[in-house]
Protein backbone atom coordinates (compact mmCIF):
# COMPACT_ATOMS: atom_id res chain seq x y z
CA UNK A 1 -12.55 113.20 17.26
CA UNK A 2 -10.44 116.68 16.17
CA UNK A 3 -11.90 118.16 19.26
CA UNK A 4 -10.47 115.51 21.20
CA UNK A 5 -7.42 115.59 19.51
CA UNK A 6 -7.20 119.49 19.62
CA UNK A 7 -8.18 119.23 23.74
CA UNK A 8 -5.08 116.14 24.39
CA UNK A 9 -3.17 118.55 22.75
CA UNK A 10 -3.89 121.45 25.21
CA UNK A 11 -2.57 118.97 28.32
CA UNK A 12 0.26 117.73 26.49
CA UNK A 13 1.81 121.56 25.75
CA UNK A 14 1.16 122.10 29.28
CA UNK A 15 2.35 118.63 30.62
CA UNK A 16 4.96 117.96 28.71
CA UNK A 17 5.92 121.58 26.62
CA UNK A 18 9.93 120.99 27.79
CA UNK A 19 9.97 117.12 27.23
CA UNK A 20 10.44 115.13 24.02
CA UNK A 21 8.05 112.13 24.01
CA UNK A 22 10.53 109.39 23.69
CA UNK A 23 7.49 106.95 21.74
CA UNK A 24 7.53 109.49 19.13
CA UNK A 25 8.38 109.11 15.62
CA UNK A 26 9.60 113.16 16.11
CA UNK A 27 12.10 112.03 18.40
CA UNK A 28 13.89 109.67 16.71
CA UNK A 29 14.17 112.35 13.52
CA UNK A 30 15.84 114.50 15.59
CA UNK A 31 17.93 111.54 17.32
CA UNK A 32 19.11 110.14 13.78
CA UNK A 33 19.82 113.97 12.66
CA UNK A 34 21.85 114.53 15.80
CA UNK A 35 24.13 111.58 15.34
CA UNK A 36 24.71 111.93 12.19
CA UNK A 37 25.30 115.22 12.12
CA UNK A 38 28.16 115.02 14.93
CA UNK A 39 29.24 111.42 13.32
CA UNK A 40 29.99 113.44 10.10
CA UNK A 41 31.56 116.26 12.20
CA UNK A 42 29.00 118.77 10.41
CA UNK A 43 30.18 117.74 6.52
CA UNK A 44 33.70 117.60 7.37
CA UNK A 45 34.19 114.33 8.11
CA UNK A 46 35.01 111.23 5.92
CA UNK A 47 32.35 109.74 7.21
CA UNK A 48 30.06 112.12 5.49
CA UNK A 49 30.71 110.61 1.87
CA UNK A 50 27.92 107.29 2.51
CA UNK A 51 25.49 109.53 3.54
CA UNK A 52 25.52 111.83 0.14
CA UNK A 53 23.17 111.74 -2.55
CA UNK A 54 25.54 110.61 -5.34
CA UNK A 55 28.08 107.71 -4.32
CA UNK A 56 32.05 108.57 -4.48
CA UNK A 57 34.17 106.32 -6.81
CA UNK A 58 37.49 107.51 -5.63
CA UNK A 59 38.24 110.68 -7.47
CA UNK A 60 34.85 111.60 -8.66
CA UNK A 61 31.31 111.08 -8.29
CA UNK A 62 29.19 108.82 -10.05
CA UNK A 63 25.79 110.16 -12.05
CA UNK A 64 22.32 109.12 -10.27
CA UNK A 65 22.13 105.91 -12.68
CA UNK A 66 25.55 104.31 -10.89
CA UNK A 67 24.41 105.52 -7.66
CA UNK A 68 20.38 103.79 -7.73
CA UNK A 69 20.24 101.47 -10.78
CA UNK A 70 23.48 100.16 -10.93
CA UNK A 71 25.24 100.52 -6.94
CA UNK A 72 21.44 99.84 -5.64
CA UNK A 73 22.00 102.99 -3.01
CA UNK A 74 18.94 103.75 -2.42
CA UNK A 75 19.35 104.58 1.04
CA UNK A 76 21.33 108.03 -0.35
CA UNK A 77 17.73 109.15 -1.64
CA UNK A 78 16.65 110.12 2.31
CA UNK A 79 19.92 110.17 4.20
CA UNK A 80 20.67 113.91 2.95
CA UNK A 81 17.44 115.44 4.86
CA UNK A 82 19.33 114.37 8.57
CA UNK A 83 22.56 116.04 7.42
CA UNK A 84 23.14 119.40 8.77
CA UNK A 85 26.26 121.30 8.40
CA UNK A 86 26.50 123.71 11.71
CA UNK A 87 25.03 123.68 14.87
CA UNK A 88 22.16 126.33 14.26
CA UNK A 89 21.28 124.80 10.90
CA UNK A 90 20.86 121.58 13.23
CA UNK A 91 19.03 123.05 16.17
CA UNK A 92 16.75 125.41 13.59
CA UNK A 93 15.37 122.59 11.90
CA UNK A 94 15.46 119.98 15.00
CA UNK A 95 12.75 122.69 16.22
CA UNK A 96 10.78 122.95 13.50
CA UNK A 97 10.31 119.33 13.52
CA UNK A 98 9.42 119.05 17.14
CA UNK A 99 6.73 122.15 16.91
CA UNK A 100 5.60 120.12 13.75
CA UNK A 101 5.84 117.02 14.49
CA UNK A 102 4.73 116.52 18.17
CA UNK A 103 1.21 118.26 16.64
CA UNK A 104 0.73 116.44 13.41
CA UNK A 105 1.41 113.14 15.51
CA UNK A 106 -1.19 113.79 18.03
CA UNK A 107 -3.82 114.86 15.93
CA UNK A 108 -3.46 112.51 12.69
CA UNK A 109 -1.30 109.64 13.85
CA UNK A 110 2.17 108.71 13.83
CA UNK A 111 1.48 106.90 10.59
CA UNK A 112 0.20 110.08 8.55
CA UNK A 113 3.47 111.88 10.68
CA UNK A 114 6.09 109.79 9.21
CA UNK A 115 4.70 109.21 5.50
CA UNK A 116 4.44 112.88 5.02
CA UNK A 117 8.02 113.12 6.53
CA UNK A 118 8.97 110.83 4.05
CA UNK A 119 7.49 111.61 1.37
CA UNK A 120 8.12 114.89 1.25
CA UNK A 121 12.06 114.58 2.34
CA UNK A 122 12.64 112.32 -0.63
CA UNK A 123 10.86 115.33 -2.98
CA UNK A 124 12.75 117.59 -1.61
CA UNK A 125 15.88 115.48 -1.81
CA UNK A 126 15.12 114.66 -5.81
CA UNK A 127 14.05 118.35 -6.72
CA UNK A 128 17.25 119.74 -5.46
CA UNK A 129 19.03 117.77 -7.07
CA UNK A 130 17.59 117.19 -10.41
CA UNK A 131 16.94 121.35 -10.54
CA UNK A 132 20.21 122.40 -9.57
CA UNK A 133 22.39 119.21 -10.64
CA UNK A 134 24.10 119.53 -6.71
CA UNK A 135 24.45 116.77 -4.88
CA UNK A 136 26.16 118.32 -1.68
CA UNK A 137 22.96 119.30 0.19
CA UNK A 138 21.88 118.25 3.05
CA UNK A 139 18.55 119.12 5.84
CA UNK A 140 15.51 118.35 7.40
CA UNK A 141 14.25 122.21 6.00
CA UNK A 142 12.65 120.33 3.11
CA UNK A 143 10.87 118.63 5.28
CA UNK A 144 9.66 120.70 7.39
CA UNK A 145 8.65 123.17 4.80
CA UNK A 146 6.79 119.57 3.50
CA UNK A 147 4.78 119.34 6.75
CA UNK A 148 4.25 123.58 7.18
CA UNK A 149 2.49 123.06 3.77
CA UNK A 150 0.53 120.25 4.63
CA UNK A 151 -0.73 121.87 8.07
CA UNK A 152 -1.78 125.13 6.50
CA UNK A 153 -4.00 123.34 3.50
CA UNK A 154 -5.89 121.90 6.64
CA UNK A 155 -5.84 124.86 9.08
CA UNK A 156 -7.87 126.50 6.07
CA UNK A 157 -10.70 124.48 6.76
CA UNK A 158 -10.16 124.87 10.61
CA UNK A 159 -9.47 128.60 11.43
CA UNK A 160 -5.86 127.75 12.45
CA UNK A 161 -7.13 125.45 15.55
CA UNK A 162 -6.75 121.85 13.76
CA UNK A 163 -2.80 122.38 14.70
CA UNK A 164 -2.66 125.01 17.03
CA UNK A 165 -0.51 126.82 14.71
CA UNK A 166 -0.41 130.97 14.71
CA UNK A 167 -0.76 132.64 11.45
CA UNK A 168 2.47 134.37 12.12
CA UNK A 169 3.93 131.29 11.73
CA UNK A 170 3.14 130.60 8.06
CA UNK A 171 3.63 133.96 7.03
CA UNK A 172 7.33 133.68 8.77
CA UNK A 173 7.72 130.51 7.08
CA UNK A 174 6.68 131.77 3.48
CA UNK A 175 8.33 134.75 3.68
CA UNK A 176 11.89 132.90 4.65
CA UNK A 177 11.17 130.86 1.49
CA UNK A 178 11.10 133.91 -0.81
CA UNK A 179 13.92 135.74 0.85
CA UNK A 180 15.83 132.66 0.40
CA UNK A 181 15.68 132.61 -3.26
CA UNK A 182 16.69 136.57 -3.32
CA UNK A 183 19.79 135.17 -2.05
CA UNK A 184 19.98 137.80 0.91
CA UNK A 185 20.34 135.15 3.45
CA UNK A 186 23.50 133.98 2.06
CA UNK A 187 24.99 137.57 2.24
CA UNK A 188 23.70 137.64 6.07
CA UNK A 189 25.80 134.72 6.43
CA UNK A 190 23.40 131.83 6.00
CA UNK A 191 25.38 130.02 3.73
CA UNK A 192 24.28 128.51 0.46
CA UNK A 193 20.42 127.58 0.92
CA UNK A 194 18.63 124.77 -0.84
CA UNK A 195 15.85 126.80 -1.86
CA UNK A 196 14.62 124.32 -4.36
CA UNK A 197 14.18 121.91 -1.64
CA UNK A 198 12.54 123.76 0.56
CA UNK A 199 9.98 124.68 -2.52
CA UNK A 200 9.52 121.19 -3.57
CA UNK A 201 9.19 119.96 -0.38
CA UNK A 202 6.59 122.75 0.39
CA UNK A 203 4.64 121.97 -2.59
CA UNK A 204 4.55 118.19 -1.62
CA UNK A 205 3.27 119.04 1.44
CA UNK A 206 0.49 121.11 -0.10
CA UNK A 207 -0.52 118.14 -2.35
CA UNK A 208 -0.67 115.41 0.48
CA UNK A 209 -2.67 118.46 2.38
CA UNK A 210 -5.11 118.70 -0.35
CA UNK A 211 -5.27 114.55 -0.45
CA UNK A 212 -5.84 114.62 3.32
CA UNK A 213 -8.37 117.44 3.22
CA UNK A 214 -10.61 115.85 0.36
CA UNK A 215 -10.24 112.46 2.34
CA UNK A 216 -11.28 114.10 5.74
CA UNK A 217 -14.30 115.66 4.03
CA UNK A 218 -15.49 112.16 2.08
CA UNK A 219 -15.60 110.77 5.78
CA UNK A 220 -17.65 113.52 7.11
């Protein structure tokens, strides 16, 4: 079955490497991040304020209790990973997601694609939040540093060829994560990076890896 997987995933790159599978769960992450990225004019729109993590009662914000337990919100708790605040912060991670997802979807389903999505966008969304006590974030990076972490805790297993993803890659990816927290991407103009996000949501990843490795080897 993964060689099969591994083998339609060989004639898709080479069918369809330019095209987004419009049947994908990929594609319609990027399509919500899009619009509502240009909807909220890149965070500087008013239409940017139901979308947050903490609800706006006129002059202030209220504390995560109003927002969840008391306003019922709970649609703020995911909305913040399809926010993006410039162009290349949008196109970076719309990317990411495709190279991720359009693998992760082929091989393991479009079920397994969009629970890890989810599950680790709403960790990353809670850890930056509850570490740093800022609500104005906003990204699919936690995300996708969710689903880097889960593809490399089964690539271990595989040699790399489960997803078809370089070494290089991983390295890149871990590396950006540490640079990030020396704060040197800011000062390269980067802006301010939700590092804790990106760590949670890594670590998330790692954990629903392990679960998914263990699982795949009590099958076998």
């Amino acid at each position: 079955m993964q060689r099969k997987a591994r083998l339609e995933f060989g004639y898709y790159c080479q069918e369809k490497s330019l095209v987004l599978n419009t049947k994908s769960i990929h594609f319609y992450i990027i399509l919500i991040a899009v619009l509502l990225s240009y909807l909220t004019n890149f965070g500087y729109s008013n239409f940017l304020e139901p979308f947050l993590f903490l609800k706006n009662n006129g002059s202030f914000y209220s504390s995560f209790e109003n927002t969840y337990l008391v306003s019922k919100e709970w649609w703020r708790l995911i909305t913040p990973t399809f926010l993006h605040f410039s162009f290349t912060h949008l196109v970076f991670n719309c990317l990411w997601i495709y190279i991720l997802g359009s693998r992760i979807e082929i091989v393991d389903g479009k079920g397994i694609f969009f629970t890890i999505f989810l599950i680790t966008g709403l960790s990353s969304n809670l850890g930056q939040y509850f570490w740093t006590g800022n609500f104005l974030f906003g990204g699919l990076s936690g995300a996708v540093y969710g689903l880097i972490g889960y593809c490399f805790i089964l690539d271990l297993d595989n040699r790399g060829q489960r997803y078809d993803l370089p070494p290089a890659l991983y390295i890149f990816m871990f590396l950006w994560l540490l640079i990030g927290f020396t704060g040197a991407l800011k000062i390269f103009g980067f802006g301010n990076v939700a590092n804790i996000a990106h760590l949670v949501g890594m670590i998330a990843g790692f954990i629903l890896g392990i679960i998914a490795r263990y699982n795949l080897k009590f099958k076998i």
